[in-house]
N, C-alpha and C. Protein backbone atom coordinates (compact mmCIF):
# COMPACT_ATOMS: atom_id res chain seq x y z
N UNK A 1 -50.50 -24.99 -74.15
CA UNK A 1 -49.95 -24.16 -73.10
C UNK A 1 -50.90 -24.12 -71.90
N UNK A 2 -52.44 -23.62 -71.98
CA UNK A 2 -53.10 -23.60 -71.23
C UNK A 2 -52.91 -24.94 -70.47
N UNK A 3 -53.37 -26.68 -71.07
CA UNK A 3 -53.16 -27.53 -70.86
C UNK A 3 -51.95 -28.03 -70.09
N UNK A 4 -51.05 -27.46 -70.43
CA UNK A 4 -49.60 -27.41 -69.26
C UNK A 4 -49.99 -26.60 -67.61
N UNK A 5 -50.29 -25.48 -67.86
CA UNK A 5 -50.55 -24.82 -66.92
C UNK A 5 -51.95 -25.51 -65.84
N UNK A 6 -52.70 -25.91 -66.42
CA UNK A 6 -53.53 -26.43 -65.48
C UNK A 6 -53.47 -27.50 -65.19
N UNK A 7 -52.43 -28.49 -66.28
CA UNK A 7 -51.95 -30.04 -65.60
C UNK A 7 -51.14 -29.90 -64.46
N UNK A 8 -50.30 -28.42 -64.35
CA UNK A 8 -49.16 -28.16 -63.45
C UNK A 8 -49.75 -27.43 -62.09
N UNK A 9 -50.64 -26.77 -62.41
CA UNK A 9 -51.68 -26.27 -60.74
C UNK A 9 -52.43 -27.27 -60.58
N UNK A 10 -52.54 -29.02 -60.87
CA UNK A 10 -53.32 -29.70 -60.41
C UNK A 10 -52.55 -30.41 -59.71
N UNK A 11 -51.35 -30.86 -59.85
CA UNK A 11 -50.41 -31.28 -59.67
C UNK A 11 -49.56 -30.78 -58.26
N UNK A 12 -49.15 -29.28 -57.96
CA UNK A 12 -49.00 -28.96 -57.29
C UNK A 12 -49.99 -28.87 -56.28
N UNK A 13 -51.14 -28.78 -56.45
CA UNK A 13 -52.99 -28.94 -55.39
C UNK A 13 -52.60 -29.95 -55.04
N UNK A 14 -52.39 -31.21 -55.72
CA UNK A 14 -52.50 -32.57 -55.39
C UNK A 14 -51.43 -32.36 -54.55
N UNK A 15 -50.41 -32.39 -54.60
CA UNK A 15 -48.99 -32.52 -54.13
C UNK A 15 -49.12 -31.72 -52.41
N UNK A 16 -49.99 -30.38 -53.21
CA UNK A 16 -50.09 -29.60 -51.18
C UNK A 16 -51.00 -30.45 -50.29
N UNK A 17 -51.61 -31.27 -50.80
CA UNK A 17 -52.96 -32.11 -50.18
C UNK A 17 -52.14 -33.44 -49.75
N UNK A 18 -51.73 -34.09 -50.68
CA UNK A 18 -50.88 -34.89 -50.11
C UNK A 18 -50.03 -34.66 -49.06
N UNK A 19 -49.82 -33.82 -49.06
CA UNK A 19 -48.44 -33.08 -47.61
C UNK A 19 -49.15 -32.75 -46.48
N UNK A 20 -50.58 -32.30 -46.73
CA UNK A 20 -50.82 -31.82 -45.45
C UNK A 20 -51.93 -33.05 -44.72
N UNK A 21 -51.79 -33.87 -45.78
CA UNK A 21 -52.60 -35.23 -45.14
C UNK A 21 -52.10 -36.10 -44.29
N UNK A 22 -52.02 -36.38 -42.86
CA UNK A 22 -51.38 -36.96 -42.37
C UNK A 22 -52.03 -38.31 -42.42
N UNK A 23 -51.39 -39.49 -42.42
CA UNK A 23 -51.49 -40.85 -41.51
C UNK A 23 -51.55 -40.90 -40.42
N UNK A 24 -52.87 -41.56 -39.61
CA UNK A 24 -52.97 -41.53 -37.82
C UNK A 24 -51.31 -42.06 -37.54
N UNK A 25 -50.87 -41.47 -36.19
CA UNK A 25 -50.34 -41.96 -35.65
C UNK A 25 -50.50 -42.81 -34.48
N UNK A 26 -50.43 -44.56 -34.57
CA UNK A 26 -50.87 -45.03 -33.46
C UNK A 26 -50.14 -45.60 -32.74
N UNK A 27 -50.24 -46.12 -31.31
CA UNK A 27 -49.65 -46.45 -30.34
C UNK A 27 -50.28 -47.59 -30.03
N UNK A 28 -49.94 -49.06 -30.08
CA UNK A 28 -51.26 -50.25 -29.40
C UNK A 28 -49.86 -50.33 -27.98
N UNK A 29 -51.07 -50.27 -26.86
CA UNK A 29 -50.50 -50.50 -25.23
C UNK A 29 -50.86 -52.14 -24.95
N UNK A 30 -50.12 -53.02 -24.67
CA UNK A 30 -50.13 -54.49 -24.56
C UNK A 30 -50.13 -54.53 -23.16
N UNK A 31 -51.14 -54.64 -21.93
CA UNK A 31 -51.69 -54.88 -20.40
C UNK A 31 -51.06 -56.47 -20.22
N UNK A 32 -51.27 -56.74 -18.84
CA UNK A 32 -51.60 -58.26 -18.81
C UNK A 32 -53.10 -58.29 -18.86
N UNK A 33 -54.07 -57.62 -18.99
CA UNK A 33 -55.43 -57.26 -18.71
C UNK A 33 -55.97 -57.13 -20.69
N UNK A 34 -55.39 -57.09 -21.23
CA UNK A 34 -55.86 -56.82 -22.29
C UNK A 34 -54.93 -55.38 -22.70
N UNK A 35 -54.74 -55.41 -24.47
CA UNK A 35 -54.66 -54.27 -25.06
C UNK A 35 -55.36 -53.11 -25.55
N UNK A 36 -55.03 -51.38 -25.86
CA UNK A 36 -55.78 -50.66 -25.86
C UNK A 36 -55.12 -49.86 -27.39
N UNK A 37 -55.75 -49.21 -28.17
CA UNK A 37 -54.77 -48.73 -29.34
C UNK A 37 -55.11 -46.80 -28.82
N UNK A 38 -54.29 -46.37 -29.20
CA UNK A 38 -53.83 -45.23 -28.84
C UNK A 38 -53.76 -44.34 -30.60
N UNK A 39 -54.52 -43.05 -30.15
CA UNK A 39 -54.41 -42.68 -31.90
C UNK A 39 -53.42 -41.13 -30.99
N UNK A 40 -52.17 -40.75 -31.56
CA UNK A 40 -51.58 -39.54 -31.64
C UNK A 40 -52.51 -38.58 -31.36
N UNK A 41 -52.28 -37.17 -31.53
CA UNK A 41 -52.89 -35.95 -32.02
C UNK A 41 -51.27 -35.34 -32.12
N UNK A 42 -50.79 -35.11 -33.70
CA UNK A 42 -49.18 -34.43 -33.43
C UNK A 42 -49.39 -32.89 -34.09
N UNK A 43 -50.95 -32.78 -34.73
CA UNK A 43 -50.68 -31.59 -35.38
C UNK A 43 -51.03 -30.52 -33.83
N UNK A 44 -51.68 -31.28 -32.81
CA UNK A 44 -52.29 -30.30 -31.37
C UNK A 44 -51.12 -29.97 -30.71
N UNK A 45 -50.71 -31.49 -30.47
CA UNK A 45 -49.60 -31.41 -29.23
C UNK A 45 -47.96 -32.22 -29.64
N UNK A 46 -47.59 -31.48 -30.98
CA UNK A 46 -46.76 -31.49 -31.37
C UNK A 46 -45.38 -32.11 -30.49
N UNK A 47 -44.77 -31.63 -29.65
CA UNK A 47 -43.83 -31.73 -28.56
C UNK A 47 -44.16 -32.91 -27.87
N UNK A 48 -45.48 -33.38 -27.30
CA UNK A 48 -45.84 -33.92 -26.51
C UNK A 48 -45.64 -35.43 -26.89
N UNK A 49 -46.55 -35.52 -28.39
CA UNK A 49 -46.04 -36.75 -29.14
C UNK A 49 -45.09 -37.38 -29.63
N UNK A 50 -43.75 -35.95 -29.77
CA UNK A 50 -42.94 -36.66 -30.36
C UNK A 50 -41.97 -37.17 -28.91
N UNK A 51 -42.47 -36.47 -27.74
CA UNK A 51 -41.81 -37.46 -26.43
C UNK A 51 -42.18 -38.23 -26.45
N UNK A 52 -43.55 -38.70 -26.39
CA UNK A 52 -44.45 -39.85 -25.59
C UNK A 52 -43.95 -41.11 -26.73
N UNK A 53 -43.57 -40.88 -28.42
CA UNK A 53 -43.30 -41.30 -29.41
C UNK A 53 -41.73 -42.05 -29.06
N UNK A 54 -40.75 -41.33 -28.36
CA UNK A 54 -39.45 -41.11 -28.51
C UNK A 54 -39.32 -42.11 -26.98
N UNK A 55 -40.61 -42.16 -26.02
CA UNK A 55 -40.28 -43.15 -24.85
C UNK A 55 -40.65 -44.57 -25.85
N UNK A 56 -41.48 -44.21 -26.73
CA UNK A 56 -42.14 -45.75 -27.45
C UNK A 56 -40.92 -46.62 -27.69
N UNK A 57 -40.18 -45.39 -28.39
CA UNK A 57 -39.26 -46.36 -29.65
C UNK A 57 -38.17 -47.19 -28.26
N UNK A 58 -38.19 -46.13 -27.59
CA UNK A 58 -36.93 -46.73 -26.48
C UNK A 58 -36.99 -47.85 -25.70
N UNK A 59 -38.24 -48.22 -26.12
CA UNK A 59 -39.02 -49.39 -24.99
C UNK A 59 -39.09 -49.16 -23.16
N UNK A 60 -38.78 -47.50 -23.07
CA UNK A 60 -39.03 -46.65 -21.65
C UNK A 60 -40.37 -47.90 -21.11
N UNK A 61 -41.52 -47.87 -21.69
CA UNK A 61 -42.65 -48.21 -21.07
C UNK A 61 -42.89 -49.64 -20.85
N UNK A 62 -41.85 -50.55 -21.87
CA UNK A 62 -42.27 -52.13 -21.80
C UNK A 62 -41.84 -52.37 -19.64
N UNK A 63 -43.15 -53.33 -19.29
CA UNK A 63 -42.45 -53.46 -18.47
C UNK A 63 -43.01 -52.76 -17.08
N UNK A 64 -43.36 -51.55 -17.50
CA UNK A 64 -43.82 -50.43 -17.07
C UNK A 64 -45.40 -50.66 -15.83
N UNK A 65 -45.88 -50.17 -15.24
CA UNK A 65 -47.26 -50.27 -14.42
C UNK A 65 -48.19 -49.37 -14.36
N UNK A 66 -49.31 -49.77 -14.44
CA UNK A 66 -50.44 -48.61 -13.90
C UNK A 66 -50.48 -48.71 -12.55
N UNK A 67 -49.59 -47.34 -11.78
CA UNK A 67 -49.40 -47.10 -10.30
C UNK A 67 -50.37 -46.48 -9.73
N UNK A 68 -51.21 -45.77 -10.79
CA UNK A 68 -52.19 -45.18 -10.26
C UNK A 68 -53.74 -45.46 -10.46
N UNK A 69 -54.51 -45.81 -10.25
CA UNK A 69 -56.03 -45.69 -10.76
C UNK A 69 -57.14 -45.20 -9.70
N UNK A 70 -57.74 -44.13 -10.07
CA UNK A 70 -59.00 -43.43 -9.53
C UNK A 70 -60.29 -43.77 -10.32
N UNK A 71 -60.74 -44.53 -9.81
CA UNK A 71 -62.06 -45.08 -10.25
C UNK A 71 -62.57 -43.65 -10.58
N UNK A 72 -63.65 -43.29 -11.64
CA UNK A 72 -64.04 -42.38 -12.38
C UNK A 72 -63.35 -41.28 -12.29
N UNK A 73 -62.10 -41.55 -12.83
CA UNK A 73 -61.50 -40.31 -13.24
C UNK A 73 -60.11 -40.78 -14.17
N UNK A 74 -59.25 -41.63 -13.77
CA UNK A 74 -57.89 -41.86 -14.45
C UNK A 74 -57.21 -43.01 -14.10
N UNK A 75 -56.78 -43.67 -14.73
CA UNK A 75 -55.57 -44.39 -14.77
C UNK A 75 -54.39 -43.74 -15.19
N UNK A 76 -53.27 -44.19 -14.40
CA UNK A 76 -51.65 -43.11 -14.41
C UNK A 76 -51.01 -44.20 -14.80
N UNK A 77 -49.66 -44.79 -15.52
CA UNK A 77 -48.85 -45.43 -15.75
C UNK A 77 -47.42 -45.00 -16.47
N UNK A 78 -46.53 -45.57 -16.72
CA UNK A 78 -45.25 -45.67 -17.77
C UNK A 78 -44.15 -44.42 -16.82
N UNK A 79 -43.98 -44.94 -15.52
CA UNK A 79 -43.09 -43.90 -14.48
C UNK A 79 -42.74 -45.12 -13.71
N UNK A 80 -43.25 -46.58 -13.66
CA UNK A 80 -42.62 -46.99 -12.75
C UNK A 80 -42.95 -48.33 -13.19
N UNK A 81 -41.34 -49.11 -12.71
CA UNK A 81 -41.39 -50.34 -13.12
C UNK A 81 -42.38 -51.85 -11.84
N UNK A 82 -41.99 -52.85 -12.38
CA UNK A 82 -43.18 -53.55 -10.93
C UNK A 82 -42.85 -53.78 -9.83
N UNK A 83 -41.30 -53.59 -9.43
CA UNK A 83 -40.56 -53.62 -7.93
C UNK A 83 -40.82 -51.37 -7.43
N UNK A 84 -41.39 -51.44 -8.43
CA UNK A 84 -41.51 -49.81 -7.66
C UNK A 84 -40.92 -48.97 -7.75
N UNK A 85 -39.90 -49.06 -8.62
CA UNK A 85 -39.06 -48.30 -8.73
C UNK A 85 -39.23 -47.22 -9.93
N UNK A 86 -38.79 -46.06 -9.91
CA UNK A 86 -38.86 -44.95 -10.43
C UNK A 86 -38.09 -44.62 -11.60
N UNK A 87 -38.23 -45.22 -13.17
CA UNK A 87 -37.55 -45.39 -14.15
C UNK A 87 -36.52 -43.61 -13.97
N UNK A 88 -35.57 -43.81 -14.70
CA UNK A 88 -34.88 -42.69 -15.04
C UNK A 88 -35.60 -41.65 -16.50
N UNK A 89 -35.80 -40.60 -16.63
CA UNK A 89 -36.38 -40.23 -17.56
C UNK A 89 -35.21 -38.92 -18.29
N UNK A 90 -36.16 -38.41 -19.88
CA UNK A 90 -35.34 -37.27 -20.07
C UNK A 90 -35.96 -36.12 -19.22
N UNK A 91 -35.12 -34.91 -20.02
CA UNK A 91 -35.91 -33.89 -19.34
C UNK A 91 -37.45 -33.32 -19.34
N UNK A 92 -38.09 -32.58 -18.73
CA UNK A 92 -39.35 -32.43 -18.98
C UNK A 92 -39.56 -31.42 -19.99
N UNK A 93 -40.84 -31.34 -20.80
CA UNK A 93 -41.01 -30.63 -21.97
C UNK A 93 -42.24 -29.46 -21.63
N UNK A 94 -42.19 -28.61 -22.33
CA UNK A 94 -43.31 -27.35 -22.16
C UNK A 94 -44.44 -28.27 -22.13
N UNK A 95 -45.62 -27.31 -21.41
CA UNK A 95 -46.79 -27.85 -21.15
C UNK A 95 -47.70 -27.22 -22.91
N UNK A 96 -48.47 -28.49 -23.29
CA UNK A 96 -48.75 -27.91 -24.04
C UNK A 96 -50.98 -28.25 -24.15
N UNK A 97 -50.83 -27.63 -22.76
CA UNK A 97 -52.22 -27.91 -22.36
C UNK A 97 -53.52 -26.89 -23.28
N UNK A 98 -53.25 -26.03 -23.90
CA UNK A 98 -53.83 -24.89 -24.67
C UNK A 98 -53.96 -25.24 -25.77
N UNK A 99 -53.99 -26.39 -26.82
CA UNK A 99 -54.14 -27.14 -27.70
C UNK A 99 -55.60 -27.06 -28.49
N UNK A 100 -56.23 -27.06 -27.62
CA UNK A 100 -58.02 -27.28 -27.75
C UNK A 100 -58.71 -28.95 -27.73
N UNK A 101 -57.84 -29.18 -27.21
CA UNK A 101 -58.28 -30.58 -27.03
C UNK A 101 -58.32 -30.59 -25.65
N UNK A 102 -59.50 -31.33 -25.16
CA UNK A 102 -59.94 -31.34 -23.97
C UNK A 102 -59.83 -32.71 -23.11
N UNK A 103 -59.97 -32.95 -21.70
CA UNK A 103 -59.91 -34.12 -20.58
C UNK A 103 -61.22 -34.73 -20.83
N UNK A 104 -61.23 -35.57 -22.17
CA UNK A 104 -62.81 -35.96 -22.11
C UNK A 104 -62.47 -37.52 -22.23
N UNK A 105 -63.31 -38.45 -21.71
CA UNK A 105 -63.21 -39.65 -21.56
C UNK A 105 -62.99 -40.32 -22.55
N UNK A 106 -61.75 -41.48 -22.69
CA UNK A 106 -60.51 -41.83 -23.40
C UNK A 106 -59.71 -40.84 -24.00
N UNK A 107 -59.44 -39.70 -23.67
CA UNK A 107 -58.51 -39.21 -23.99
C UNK A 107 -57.02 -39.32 -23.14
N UNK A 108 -56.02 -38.89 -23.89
CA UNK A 108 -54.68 -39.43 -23.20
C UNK A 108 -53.99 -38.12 -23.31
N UNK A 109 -53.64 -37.88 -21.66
CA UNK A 109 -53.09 -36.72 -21.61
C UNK A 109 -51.42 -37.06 -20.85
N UNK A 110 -50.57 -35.73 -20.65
CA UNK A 110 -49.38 -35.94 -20.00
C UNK A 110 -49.58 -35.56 -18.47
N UNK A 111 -49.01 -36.74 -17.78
CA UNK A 111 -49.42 -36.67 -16.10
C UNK A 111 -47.62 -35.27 -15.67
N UNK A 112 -47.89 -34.89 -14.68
CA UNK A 112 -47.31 -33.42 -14.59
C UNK A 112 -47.15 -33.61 -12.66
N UNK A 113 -46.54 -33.15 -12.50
CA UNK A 113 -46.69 -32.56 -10.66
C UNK A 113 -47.11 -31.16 -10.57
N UNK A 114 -46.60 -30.25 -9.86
CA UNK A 114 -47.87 -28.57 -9.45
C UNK A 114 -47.06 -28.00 -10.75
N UNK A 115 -45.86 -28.56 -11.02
CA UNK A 115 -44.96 -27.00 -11.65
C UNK A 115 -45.80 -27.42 -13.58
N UNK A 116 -46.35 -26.94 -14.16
CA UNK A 116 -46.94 -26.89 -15.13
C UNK A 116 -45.63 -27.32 -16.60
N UNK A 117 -44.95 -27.16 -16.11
CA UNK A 117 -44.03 -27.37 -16.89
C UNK A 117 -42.70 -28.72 -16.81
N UNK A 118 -43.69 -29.79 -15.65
CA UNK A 118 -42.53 -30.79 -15.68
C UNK A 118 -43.15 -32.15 -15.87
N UNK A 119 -43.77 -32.41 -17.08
CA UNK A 119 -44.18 -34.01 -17.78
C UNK A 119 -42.91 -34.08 -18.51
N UNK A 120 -42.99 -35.62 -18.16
CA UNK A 120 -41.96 -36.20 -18.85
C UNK A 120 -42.42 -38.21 -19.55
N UNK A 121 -42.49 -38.69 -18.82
CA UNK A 121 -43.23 -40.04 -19.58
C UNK A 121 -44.62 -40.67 -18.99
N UNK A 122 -44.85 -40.14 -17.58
CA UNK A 122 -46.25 -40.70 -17.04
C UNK A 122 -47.11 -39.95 -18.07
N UNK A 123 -48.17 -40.83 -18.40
CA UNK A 123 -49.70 -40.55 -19.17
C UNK A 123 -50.57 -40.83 -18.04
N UNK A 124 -51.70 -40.11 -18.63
CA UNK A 124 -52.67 -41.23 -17.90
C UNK A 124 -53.96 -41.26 -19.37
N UNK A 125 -55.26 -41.59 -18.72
CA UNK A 125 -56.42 -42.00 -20.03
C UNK A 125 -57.09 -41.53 -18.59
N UNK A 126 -58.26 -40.74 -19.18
CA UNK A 126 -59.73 -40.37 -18.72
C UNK A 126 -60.54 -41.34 -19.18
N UNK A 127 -60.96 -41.57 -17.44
CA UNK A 127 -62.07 -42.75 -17.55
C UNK A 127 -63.49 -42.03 -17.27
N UNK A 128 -63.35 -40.73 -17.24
CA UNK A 128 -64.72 -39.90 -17.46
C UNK A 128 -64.12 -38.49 -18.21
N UNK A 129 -65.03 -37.91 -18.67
CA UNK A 129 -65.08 -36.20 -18.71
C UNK A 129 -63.93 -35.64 -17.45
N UNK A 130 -63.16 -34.96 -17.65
CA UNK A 130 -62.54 -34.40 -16.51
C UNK A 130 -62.20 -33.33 -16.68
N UNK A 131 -63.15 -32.14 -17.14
CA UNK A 131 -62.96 -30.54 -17.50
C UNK A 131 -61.94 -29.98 -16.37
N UNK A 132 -62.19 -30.52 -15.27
CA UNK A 132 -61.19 -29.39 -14.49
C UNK A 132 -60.01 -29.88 -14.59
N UNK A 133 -59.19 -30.55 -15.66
CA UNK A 133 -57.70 -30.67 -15.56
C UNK A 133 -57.87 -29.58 -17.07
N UNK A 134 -58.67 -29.20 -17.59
CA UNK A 134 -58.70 -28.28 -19.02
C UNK A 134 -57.66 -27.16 -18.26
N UNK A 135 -57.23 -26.56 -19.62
CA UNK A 135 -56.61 -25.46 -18.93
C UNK A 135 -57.75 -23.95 -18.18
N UNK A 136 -57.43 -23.08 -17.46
CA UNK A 136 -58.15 -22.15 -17.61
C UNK A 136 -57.48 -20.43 -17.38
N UNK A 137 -58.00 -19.51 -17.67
CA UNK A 137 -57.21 -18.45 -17.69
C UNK A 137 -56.31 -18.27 -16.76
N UNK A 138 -56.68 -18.88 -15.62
CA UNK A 138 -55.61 -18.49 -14.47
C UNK A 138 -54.77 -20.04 -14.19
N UNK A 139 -54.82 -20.61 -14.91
CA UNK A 139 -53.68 -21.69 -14.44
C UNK A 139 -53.47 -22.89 -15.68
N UNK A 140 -52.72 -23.42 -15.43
CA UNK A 140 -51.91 -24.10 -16.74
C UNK A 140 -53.41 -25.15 -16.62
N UNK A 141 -53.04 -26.14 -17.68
CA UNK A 141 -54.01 -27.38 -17.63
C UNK A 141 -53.15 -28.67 -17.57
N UNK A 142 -53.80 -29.40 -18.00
CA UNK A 142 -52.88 -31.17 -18.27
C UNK A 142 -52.81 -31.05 -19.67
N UNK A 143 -51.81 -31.31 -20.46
CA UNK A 143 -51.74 -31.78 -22.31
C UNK A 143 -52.37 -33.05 -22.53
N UNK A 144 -53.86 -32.77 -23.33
CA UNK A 144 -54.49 -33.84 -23.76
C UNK A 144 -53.47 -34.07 -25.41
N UNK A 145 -52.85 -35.24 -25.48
CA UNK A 145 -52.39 -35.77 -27.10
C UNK A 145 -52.87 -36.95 -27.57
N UNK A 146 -54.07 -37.90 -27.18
CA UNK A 146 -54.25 -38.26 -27.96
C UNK A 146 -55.24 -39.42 -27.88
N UNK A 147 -55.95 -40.47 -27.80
CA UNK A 147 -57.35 -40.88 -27.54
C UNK A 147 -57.10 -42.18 -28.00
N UNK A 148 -58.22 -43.00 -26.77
CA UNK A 148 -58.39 -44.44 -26.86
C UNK A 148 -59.12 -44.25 -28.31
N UNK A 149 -59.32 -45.18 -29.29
CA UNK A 149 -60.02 -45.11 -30.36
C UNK A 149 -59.96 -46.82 -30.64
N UNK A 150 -59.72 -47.87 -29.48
CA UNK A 150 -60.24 -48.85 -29.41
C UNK A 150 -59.62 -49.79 -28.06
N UNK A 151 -60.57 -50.28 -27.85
CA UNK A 151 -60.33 -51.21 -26.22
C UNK A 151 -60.40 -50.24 -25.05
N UNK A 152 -61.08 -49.56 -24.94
CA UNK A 152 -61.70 -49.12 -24.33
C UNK A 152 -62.36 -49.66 -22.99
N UNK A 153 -62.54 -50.99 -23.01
CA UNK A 153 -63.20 -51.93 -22.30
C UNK A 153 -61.58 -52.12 -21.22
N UNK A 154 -60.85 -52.53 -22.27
CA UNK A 154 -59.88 -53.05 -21.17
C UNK A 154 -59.18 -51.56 -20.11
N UNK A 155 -59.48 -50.92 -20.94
CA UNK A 155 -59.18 -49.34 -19.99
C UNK A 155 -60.25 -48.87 -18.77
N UNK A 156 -61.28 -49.55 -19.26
CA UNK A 156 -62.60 -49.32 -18.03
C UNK A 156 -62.22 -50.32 -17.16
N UNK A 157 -61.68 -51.91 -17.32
CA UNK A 157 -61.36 -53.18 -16.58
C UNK A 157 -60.13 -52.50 -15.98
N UNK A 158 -59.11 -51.84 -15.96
CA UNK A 158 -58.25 -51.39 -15.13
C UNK A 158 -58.69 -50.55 -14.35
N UNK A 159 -59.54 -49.45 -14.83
CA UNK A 159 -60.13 -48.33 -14.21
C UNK A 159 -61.05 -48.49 -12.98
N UNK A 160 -61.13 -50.23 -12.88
CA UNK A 160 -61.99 -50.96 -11.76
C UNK A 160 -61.12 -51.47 -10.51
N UNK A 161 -60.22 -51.77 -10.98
CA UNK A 161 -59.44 -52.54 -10.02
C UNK A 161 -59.64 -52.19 -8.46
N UNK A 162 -58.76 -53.11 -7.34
CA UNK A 162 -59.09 -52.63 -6.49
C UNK A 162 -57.68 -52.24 -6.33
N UNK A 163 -57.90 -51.20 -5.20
CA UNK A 163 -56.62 -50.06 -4.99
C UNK A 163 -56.14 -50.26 -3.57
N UNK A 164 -55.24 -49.23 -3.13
CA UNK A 164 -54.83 -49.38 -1.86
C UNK A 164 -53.51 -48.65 -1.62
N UNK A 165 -52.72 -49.24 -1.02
CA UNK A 165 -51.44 -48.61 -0.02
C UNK A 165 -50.61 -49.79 -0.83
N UNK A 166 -49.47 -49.83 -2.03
CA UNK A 166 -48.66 -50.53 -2.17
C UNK A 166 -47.70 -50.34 -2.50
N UNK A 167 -46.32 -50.73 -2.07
CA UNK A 167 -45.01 -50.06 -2.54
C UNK A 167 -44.74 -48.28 -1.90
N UNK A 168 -44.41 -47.22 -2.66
CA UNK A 168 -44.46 -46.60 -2.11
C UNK A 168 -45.49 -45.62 -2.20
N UNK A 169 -46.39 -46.01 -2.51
CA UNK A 169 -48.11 -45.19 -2.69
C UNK A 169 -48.72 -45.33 -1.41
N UNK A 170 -49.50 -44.84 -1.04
CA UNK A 170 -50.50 -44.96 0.02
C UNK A 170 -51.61 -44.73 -0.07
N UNK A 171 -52.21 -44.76 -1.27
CA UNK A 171 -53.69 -45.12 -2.01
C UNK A 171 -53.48 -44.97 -3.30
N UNK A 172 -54.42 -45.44 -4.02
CA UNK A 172 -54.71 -45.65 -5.60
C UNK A 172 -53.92 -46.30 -6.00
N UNK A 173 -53.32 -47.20 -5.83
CA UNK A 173 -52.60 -47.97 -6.47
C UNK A 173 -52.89 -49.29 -6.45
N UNK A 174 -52.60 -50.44 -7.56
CA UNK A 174 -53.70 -51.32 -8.19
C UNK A 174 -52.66 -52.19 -6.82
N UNK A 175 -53.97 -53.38 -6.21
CA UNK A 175 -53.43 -54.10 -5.53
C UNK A 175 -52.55 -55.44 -5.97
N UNK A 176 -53.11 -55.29 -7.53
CA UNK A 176 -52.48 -56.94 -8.35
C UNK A 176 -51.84 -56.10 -9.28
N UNK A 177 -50.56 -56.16 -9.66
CA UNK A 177 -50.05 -55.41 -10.67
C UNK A 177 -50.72 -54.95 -12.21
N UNK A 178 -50.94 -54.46 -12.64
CA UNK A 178 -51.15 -54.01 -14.44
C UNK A 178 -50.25 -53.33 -14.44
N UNK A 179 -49.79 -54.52 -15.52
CA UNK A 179 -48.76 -54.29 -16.16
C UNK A 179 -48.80 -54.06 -17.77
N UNK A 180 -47.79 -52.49 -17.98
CA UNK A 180 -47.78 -52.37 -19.61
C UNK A 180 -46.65 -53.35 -20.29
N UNK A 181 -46.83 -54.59 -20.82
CA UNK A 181 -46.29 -55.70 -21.17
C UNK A 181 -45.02 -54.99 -22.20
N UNK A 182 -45.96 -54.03 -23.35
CA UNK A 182 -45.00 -53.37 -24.27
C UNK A 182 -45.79 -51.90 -24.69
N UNK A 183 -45.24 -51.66 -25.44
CA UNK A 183 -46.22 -50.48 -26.47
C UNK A 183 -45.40 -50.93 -27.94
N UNK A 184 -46.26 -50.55 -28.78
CA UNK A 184 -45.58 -50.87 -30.27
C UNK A 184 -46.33 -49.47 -30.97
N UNK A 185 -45.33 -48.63 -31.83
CA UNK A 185 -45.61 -48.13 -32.80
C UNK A 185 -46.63 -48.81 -34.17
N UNK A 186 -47.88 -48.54 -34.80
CA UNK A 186 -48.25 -48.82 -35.51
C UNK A 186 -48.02 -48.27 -37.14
């Protein structure tokens, strides 16, 4: 009896451990510049991943450009295709910048305009520390979900490029296209 009972609370231990163990969730981003792998965070920014997840599957991003790059600070991409144009998106999702995950270099957050509450598929990656997009008591932040955790290099080689006035930008924008070729679920 005893022997039942403690084969059966090991069992159920095992069973809660197993459940609450997740598998990374990864993202590899395919450049013409080289690829970068992308690890989730879904237990932080729950909502955030299962959009950024839900543009993956749709192939929203194949195709896609880095429109933006600020040498030590960010690369912006997956909002616009390479004639410039402004993909159609869903709606935008709560900000979920209060997470505890922070703008620290390779991390991947959701790119937003002033209203705190309207990301929808632009990301970008911190190419340094960038505490002041953190949230702070008096104002929303950016949603960090989820971190270079390899190629890194080719994210610093974009983060170089040279920039300018192209299409309908009028700075930071790469003068030779980078392009996101695909993204693939891992």
């Amino acid at each position: 009896m005893k022997a039942r009972i403690v084969l059966s609370l090991l069992l159920a231990l095992f069973a809660s451990s197993a459940a609450t163990a997740q598998e990374p969730v990864l993202v590899r981003v395919h450049t013409n510049v080289g690829a970068f792998l992308i690890q989730l965070e879904p237990t932080r920014a729950p909502m955030t991943v299962a959009n950024f997840l839900e543009y993956v599957r749709s192939g929203h991003y194949d195709g896609t450009i880095f429109h933006r790059v600020v040498g030590n600070f960010i690369i912006q991409g997956g909002g616009y295709d390479q004639e410039y144009n402004e993909k159609p998106t869903r709606p935008p999702i709560p900000n979920e910048s209060g997470n505890g995950l922070s703008n620290i270099r390779g991390t991947v957050g959701l790119a937003r305009t002033g209203d705190p509450h309207s990301g929808t598929a632009q990301f970008y990656v911190n190419l340094v520390d960038n505490p002041m997009l953190d949230p702070q008591p008096s104002r929303w932040g950016y949603a960090v979900f989820g971190r270079v955790i390899e190629g890194m290099t080719v994210v610093d080689e974009i983060g170089a490029v040279a920039t300018g006035e192209v299409g309908p930008f009028e700075s930071d924008a790469p003068l030779k296209p980078i392009v996101i070729e695909k993204m693939e679920e891992l």
